[in-house]
C-alpha atoms as a PDB file:
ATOM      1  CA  UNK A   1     -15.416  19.056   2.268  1.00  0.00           C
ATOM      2  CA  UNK A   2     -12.640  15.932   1.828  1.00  0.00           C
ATOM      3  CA  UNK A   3     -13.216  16.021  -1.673  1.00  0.00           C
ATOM      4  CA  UNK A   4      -9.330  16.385  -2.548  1.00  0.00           C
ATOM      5  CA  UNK A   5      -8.811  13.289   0.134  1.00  0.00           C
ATOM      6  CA  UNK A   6      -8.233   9.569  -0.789  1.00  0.00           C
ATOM      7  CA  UNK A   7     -10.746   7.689  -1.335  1.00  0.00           C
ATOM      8  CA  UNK A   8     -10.441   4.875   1.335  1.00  0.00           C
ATOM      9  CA  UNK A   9     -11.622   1.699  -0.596  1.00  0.00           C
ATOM     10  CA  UNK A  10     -14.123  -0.980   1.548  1.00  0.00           C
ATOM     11  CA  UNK A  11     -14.536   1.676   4.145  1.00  0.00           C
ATOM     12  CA  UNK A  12     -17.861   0.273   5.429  1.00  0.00           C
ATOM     13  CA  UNK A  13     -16.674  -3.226   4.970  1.00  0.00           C
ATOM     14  CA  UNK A  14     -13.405  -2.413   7.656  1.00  0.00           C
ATOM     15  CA  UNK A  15     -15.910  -0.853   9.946  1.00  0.00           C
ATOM     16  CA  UNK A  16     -18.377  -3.339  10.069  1.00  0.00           C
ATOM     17  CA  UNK A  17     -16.036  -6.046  10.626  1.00  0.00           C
ATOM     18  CA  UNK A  18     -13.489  -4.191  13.082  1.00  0.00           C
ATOM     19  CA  UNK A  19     -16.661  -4.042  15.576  1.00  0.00           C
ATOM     20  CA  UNK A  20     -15.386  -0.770  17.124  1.00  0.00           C
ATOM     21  CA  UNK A  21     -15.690  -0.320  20.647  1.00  0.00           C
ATOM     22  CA  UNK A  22     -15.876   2.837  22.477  1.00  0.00           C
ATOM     23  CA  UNK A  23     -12.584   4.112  24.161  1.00  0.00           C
ATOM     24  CA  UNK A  24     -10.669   1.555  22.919  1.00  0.00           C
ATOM     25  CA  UNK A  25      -7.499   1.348  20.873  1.00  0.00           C
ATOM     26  CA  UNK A  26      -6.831   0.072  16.994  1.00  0.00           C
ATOM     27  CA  UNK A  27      -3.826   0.556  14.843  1.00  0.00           C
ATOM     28  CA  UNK A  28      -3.672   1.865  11.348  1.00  0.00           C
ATOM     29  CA  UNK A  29      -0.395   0.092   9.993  1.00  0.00           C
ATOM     30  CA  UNK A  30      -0.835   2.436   6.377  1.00  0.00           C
ATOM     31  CA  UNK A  31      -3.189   5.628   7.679  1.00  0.00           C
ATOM     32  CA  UNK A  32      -2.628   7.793   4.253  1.00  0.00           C
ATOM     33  CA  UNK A  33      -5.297   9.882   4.232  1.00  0.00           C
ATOM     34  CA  UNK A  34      -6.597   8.762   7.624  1.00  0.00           C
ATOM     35  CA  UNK A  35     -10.504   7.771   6.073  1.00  0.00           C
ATOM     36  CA  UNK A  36     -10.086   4.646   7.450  1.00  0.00           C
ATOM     37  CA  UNK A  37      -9.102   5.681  10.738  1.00  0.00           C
ATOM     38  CA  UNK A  38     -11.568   8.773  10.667  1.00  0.00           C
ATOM     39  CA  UNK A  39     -14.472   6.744  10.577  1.00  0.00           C
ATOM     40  CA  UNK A  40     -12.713   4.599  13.812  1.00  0.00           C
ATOM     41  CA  UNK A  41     -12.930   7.663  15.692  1.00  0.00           C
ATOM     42  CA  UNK A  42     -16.547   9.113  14.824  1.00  0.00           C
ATOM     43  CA  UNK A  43     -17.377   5.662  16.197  1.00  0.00           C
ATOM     44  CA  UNK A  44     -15.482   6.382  19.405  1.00  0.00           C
ATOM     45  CA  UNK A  45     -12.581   4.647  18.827  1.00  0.00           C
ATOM     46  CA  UNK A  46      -9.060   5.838  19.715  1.00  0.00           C
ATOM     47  CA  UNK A  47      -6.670   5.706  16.936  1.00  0.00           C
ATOM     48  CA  UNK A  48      -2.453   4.677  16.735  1.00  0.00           C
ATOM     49  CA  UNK A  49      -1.478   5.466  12.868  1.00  0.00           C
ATOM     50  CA  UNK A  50       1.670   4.483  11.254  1.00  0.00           C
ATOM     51  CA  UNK A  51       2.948   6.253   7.701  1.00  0.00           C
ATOM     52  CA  UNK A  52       5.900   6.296   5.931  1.00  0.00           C
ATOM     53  CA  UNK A  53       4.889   9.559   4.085  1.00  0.00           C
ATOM     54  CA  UNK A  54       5.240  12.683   6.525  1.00  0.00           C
ATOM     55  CA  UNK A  55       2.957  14.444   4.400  1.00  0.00           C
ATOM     56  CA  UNK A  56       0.070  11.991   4.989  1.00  0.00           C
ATOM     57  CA  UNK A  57       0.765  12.204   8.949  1.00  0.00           C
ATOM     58  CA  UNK A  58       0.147  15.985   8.097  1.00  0.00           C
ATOM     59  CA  UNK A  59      -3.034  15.969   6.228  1.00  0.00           C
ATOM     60  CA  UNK A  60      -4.500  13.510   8.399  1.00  0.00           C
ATOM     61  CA  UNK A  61      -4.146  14.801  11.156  1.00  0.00           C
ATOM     62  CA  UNK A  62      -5.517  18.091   9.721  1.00  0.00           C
ATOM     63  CA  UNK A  63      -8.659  15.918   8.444  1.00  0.00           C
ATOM     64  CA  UNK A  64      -9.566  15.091  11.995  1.00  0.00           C
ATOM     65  CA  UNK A  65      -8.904  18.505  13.020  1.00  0.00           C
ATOM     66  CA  UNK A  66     -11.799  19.435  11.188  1.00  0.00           C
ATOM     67  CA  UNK A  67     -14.567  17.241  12.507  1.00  0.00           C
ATOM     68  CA  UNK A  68     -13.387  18.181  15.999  1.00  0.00           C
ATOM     69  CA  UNK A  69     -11.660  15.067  16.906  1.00  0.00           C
ATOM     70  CA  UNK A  70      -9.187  15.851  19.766  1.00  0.00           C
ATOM     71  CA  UNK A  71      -5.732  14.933  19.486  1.00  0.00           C
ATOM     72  CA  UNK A  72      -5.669  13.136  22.828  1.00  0.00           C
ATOM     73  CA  UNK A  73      -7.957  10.531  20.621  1.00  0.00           C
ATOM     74  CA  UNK A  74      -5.243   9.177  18.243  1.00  0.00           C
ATOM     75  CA  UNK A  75      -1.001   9.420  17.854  1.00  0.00           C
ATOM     76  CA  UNK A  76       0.369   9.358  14.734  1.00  0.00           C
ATOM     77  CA  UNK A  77       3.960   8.020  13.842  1.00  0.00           C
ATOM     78  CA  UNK A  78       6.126   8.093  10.658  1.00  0.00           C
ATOM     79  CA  UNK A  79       8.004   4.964   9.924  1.00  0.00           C
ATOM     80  CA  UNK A  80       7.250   1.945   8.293  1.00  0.00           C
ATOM     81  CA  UNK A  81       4.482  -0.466   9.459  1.00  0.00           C
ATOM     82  CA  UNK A  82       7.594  -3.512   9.728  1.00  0.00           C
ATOM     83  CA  UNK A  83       8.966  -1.663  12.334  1.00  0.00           C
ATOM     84  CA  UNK A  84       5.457  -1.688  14.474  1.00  0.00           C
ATOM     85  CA  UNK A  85       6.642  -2.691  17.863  1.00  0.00           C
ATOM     86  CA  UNK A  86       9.831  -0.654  17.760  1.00  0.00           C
ATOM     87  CA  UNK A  87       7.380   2.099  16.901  1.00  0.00           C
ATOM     88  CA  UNK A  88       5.044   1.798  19.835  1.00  0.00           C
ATOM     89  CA  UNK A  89       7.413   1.086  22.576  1.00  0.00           C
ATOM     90  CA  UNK A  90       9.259   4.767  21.198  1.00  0.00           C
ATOM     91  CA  UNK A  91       6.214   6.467  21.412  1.00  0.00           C
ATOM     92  CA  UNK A  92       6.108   4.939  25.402  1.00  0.00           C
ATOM     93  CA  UNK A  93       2.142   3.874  24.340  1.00  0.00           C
ATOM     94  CA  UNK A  94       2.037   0.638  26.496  1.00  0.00           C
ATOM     95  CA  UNK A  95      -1.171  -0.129  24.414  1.00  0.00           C
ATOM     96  CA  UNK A  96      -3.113  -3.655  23.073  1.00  0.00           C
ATOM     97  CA  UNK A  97      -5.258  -2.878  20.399  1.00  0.00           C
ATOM     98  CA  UNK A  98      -8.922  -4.428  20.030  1.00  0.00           C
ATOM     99  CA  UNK A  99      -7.845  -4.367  15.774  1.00  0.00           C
ATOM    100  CA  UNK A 100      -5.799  -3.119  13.131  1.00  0.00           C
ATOM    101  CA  UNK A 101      -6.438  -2.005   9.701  1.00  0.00           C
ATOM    102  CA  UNK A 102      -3.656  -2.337   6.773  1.00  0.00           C
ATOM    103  CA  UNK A 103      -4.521  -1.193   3.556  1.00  0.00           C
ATOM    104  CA  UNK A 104      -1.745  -2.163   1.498  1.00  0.00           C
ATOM    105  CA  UNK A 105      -2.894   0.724  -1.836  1.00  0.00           C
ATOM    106  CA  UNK A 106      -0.930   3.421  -2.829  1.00  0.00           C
ATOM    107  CA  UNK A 107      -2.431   6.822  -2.426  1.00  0.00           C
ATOM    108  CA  UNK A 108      -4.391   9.188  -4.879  1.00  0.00           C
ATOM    109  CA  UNK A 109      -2.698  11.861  -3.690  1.00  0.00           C
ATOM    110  CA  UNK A 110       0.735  10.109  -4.311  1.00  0.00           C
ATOM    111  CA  UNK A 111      -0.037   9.088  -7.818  1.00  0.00           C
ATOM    112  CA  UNK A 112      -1.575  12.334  -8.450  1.00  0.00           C
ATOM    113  CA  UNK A 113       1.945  14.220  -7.042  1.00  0.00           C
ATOM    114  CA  UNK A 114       4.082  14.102 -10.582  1.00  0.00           C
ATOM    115  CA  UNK A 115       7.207  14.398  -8.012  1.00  0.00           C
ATOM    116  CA  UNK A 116       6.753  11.595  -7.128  1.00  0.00           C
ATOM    117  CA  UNK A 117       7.103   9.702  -9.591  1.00  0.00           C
ATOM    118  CA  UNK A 118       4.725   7.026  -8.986  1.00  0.00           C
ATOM    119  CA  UNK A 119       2.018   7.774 -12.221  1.00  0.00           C
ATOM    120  CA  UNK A 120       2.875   6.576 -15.721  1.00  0.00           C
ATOM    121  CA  UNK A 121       0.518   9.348 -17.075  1.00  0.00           C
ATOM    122  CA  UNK A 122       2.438  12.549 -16.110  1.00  0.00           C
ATOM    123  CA  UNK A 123       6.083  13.640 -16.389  1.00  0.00           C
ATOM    124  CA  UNK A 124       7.722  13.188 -13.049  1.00  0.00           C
ATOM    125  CA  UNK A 125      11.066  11.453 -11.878  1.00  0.00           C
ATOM    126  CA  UNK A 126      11.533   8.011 -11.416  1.00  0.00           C
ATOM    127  CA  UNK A 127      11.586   8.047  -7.494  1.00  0.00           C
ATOM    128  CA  UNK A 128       8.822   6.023  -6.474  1.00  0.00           C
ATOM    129  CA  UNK A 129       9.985   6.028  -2.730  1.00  0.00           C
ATOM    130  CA  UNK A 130       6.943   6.007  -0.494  1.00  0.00           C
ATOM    131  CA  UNK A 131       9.753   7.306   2.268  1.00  0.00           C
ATOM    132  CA  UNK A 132      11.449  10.057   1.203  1.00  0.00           C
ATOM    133  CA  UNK A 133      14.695   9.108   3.121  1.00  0.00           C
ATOM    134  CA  UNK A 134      14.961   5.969   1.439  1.00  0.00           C
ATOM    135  CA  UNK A 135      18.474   5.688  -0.714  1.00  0.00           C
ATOM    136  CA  UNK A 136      17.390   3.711  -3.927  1.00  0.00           C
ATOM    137  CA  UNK A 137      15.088   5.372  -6.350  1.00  0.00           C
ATOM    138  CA  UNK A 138      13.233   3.233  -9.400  1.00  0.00           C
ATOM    139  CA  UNK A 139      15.726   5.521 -11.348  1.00  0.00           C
ATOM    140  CA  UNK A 140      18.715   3.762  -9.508  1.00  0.00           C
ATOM    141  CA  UNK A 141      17.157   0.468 -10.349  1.00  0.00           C
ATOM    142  CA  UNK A 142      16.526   0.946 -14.204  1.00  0.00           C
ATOM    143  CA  UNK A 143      19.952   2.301 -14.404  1.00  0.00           C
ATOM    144  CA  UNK A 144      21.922  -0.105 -12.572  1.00  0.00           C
ATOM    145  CA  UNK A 145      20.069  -3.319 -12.828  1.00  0.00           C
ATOM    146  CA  UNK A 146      21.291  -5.680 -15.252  1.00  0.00           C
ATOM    147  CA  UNK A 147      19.463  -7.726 -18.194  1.00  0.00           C
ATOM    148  CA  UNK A 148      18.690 -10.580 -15.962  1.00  0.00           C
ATOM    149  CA  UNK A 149      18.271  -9.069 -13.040  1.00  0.00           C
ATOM    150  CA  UNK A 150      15.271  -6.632 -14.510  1.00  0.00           C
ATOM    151  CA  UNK A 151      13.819  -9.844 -15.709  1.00  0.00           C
ATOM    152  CA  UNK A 152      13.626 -11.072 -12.875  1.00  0.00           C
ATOM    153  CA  UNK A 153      12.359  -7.858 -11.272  1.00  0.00           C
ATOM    154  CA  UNK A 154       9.366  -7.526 -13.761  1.00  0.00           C
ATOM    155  CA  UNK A 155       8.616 -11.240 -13.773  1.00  0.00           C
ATOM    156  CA  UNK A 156       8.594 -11.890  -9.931  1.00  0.00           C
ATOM    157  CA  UNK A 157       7.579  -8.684  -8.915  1.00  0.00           C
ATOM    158  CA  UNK A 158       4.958  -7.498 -12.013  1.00  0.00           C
ATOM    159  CA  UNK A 159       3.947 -10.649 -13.568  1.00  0.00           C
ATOM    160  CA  UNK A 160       5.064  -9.113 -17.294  1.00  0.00           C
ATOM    161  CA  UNK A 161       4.473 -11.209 -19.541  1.00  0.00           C
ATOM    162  CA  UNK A 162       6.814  -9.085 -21.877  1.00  0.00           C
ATOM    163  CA  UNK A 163       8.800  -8.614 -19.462  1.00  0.00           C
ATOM    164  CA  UNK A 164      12.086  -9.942 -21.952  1.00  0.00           C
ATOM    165  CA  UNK A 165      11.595  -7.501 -24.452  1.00  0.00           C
ATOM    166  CA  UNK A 166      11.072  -4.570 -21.866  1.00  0.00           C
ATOM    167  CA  UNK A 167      14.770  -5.381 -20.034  1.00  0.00           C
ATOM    168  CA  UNK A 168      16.785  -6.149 -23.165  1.00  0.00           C
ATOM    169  CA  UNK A 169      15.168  -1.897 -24.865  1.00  0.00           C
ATOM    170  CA  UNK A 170      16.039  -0.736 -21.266  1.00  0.00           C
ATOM    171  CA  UNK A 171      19.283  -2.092 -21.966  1.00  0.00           C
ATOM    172  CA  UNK A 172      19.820  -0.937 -25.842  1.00  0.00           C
ATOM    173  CA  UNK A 173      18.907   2.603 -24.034  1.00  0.00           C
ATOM    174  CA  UNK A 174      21.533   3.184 -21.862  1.00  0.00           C
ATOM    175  CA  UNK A 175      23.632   2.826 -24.820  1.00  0.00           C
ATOM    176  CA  UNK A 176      22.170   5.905 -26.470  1.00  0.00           C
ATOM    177  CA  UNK A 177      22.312   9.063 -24.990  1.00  0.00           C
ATOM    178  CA  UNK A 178      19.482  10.199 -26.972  1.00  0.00           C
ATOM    179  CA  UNK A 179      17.732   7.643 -25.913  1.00  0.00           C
ATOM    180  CA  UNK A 180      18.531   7.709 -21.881  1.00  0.00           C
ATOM    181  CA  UNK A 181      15.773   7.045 -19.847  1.00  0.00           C
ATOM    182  CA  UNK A 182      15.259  10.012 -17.492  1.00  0.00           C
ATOM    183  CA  UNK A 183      11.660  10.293 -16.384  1.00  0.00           C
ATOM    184  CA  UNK A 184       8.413   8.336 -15.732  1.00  0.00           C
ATOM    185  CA  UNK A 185       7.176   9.108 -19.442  1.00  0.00           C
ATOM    186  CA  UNK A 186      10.274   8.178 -20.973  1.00  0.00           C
ATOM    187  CA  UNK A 187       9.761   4.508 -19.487  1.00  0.00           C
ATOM    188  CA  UNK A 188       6.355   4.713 -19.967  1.00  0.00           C
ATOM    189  CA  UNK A 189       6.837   5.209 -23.792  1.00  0.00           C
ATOM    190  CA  UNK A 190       9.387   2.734 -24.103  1.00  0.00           C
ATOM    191  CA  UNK A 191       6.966  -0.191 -22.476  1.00  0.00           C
ATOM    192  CA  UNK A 192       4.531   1.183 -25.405  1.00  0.00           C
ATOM    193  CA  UNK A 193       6.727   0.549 -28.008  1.00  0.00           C
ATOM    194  CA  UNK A 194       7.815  -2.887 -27.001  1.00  0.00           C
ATOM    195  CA  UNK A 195       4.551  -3.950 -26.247  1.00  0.00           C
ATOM    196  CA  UNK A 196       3.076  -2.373 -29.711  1.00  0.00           C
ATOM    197  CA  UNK A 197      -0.557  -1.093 -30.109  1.00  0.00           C
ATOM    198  CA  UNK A 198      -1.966  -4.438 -28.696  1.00  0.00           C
ATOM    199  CA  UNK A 199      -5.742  -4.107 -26.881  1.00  0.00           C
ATOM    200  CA  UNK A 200      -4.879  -4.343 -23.423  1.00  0.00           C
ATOM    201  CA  UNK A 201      -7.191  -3.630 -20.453  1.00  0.00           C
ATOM    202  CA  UNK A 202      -4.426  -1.941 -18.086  1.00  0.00           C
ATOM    203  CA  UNK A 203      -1.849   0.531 -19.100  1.00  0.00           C
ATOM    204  CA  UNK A 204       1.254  -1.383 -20.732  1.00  0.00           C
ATOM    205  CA  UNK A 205       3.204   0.369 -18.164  1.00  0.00           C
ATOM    206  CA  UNK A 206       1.198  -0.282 -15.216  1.00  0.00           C
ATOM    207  CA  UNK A 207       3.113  -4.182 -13.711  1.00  0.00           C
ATOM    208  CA  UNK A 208       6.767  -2.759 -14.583  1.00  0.00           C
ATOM    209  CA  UNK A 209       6.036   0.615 -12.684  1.00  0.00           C
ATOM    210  CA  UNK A 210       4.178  -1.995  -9.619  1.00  0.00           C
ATOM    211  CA  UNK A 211       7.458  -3.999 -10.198  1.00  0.00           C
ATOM    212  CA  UNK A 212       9.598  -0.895  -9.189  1.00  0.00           C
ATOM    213  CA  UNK A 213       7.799   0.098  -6.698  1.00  0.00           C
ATOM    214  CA  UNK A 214       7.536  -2.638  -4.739  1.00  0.00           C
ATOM    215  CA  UNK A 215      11.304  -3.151  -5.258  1.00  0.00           C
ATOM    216  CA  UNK A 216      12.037   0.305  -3.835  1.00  0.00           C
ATOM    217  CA  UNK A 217      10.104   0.189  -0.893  1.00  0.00           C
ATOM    218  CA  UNK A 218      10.737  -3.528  -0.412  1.00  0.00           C
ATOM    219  CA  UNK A 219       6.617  -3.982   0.107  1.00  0.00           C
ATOM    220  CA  UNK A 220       6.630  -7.566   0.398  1.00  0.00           C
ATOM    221  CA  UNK A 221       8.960  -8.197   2.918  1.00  0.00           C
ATOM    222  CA  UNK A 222       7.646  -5.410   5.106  1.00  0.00           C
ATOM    223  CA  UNK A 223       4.095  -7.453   5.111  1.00  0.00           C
ATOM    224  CA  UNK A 224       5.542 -10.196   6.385  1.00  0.00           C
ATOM    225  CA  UNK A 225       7.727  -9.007   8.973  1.00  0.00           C
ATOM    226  CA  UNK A 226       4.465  -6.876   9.811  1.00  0.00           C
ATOM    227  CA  UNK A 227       1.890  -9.811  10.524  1.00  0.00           C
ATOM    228  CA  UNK A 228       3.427 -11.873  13.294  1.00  0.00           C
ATOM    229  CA  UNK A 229       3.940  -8.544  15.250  1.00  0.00           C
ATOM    230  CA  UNK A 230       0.434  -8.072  14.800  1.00  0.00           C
ATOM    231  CA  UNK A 231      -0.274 -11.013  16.823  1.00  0.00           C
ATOM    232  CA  UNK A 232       1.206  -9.571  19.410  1.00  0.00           C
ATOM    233  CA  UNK A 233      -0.406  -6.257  20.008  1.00  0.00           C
ATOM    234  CA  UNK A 234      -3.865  -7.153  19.127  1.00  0.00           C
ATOM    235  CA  UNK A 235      -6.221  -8.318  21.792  1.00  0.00           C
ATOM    236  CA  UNK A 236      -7.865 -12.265  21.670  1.00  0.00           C
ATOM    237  CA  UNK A 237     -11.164 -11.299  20.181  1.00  0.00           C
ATOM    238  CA  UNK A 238      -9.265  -8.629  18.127  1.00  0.00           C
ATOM    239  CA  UNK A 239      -9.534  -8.255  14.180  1.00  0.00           C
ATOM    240  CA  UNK A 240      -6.679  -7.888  11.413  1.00  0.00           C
ATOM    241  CA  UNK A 241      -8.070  -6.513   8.524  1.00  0.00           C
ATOM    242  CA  UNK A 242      -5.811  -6.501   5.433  1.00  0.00           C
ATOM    243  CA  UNK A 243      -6.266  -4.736   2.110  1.00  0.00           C
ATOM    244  CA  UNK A 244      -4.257  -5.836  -1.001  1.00  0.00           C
ATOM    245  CA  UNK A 245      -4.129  -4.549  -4.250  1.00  0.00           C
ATOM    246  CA  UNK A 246      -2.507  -7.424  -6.266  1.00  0.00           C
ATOM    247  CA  UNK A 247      -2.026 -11.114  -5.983  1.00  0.00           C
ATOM    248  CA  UNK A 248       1.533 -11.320  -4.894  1.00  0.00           C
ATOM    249  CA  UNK A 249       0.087  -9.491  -1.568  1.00  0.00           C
ATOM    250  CA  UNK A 250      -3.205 -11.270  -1.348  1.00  0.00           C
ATOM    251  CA  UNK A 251      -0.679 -14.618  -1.714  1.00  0.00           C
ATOM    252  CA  UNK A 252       1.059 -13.499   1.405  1.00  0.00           C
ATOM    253  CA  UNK A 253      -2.057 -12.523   3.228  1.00  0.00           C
ATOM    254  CA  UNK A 254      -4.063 -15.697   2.701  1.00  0.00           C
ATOM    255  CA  UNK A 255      -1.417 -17.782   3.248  1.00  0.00           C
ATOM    256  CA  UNK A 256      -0.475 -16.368   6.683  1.00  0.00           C
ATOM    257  CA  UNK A 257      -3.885 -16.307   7.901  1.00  0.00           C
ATOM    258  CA  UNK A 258      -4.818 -20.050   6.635  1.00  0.00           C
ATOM    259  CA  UNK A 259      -1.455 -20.690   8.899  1.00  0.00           C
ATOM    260  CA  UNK A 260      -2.674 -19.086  11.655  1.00  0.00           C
ATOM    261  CA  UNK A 261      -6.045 -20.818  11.689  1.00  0.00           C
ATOM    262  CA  UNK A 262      -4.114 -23.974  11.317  1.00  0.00           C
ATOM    263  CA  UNK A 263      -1.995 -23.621  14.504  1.00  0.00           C
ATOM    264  CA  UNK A 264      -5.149 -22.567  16.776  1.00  0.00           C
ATOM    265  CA  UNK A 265      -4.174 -18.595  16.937  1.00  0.00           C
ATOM    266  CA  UNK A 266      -7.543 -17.883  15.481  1.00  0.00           C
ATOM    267  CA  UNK A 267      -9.768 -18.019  12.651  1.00  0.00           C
ATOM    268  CA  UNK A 268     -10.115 -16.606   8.925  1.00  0.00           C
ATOM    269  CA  UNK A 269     -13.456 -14.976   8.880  1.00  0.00           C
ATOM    270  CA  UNK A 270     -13.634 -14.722   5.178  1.00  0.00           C
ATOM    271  CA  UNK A 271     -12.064 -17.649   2.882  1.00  0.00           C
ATOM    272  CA  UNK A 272     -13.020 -15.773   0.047  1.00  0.00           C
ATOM    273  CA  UNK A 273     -11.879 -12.155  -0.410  1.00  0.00           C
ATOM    274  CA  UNK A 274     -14.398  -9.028   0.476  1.00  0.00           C
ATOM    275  CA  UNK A 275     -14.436  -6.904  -2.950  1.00  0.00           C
ATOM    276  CA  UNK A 276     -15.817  -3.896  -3.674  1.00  0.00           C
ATOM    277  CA  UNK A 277     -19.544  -3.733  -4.974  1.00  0.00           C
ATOM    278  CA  UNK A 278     -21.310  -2.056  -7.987  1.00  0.00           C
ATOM    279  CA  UNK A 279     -21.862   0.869  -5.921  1.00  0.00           C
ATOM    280  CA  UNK A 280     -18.260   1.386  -4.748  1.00  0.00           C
ATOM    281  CA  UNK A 281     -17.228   0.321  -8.127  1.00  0.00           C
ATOM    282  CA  UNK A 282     -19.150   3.313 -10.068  1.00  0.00           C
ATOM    283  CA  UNK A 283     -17.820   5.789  -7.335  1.00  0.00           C
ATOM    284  CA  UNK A 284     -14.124   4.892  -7.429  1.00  0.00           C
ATOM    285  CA  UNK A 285     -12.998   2.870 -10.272  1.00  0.00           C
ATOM    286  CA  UNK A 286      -9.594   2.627  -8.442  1.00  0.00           C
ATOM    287  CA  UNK A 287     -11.137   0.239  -6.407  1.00  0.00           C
ATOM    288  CA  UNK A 288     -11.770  -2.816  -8.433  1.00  0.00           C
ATOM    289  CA  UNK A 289      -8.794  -4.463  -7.619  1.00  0.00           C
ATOM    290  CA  UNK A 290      -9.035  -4.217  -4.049  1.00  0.00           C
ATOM    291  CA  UNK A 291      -9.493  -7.133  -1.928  1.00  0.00           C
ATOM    292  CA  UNK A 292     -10.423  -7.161   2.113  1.00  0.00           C
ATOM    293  CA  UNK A 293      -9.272 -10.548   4.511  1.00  0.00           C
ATOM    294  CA  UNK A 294     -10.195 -10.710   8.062  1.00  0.00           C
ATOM    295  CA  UNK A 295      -8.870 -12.756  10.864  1.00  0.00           C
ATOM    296  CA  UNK A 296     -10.133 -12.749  14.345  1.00  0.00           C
ATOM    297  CA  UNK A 297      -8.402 -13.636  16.972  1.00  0.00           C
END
C-alpha cells in the first residue's frame, strides 16, 4: 500500500519536532502527497493543506481516504502557499494553527510525469509549471530570454558554473532550425555537449533545469512572502518547520529565522540544519540534499 506515493523526506524528524496535539490545527503550506500531513492526523491532529498541483489535492486526499481518516479532519486548498491568508479567510476557516510544515521539494510523482516536463531523463515538454494555469513555461523562457539574461538566470538561480557556454549554444540554436530546442532532452543534450564528458557527481543538466524552474514558478519570492504570514496564523508556542532542497532556499530560511530570533518573535531551535541519516539515506537517495529548520514561537 503507498508504494507509488512520495516519499516524504525527514518525516519522523517533522513529527517529533511539530509536538502534535490532539484536536488541534497545523498547516501544510506544500501537502504533495500528503505523508507529511498523514502522519499529523494518525497522531490526532487536524490538517489545513495548501497545493498548487490539483492532482496532489486529489491523491491526497484519496491517501487519507484509505486509512479511514474523515474528511471533517483536514481541508485541502489549491493555490499557492504565498497567498496563505487570502486562502484561509476564502475557505471561512477562522483557524490558528499550533504549526506548519513547508517542504519546499518537488514531487516524485511530478518528476516521474514526462508531461511535465520537470525530469532531464525522459522526453517531455519544457513546462515545468508546478500550476498548471500559470502563463510562462521553461519553454517560453529558453526561447525568449536573451544571452545575458539566461546568464543571469543560470548563475543566480542554478549556481552554473558553465553557465556562459550553456546561454551563448542556447543562443547559436535558435538560429538553426535543425537544431531548435523543443523538449526536455533536447536541452538536456545540449548542457552535455557544452559541458563535455567531465566526471561530475550531479547530472550536467540538473542547476539549469532548478534554474527554470524556480524562474517559472517564481519559488523564491513565494517563500518569502510566505514566512511573515506564518507568524501570523501560528500559535505562541507553535512550530515552523521548513524543508529546503538547495542553498538559495536554505539562505532565505536561515536568514529569516536568525531575524526573527533577533527581534524577540521566537527562537531557532536548530542553528545547524536537521539532515537525513544513513538510514533515510539508503531508503531514498532523493533525500540527501534535504535540509529541516525549526523555529518555535
Amino acid at each position: 500500500m503507498g508504494d507509488d506515493y512520495h516519499k516524504s523526506v525527514l518525516l519522523e524528524e517533522v513529527v517529533a519536532y511539530l509536538q502534535v496535539k490532539l484536536g488541534e490545527w497545523y498547516l501544510d503550506c506544500t501537502l504533495g502527497d500528503g505523508g507529511h500531513s498523514l502522519e499529523i492526523l494518525k497522531l490526532g491532529g487536524k490538517i489545513f493543506g495548501v497545493d498548487v498541483d490539483p492532482e496532489a489535492l486529489d491523491r491526497a486526499s484519496k491517501r487519507f481516504g484509505s486509512f479511514g481518516i474523515k474528511s471533517d479532519g483536514y481541508r485541502l486548498l489549491q493555490g499557492n502557499f504565498r497567498d496563505l491568508i487570502e486562502l484561509i479567510r476564502t475557505d471561512n476557516a477562522n483557524l490558528k494553527f499550533e504549526g506548519a510544515i513547508l517542504d519546499l521539494g518537488i514531487s516524485s510523482l511530478q518528476l516521474q510525469r514526462p508531461e511535465r516536463g520537470f525530469s532531464f531523463q525522459s522526453l517531455g515538454p519544457l513546462d515545468m509549471r508546478m500550476d498548471p494555469t500559470l502563463q510562462v513555461r521553461a519553454l517560453d523562457l529558453i526561447k525568449g530570454l536573451n544571452k545575458g539574461e539566461l546568464y543571469e538566470l543560470f548563475t543566480k538561480l542554478g549556481e552554473e558554473k558553465y553557465a556562459k557556454g550553456i546561454a551563448n549554444a542556447i543562443i547559436s540554436s535558435r538560429q538553426v532550425t535543425e537544431n531548435s530546442i523543443e523538449s526536455t532532452l533536447d536541452l538536456a543534450n545540449l548542457i552535455e555537449k557544452v559541458v563535455g564528458g567531465k566526471k561530475h557527481k550531479i547530472h550536467p543538466a540538473t542547476k539549469v533545469f532548478q534554474a527554470l524552474r524556480i524562474a517559472v514558478n517564481d519559488e523564491l519570492n513565494s517563500i518569502k512572502e510566505v514566512l511573515p504570514q506564518l507568524l501570523k496564523v501560528i500559535e505562541k508556542g507553535g512550530y515552523i518547520l521548513v524543508i529546503s532542497f538547495h542553498s538559495l532556499e536554505d539562505r532565505i530560511i536561515k536568514t529569516t529565522f536568525n531575524e526573527w530570533e533577533q527581534q524577540g518573535w521566537g527562537r531557532v531551535i536548530n542553528k545547524k540544519p536537521i539532515v537525513p541519516g544513513t538510514e533515510e539515506l539508503g531508503r531514498n537517495p532523493r533525500s540527501r540534499s534535504a535540509k529541516l529548520r525549526v523555529f518555535k514561537l
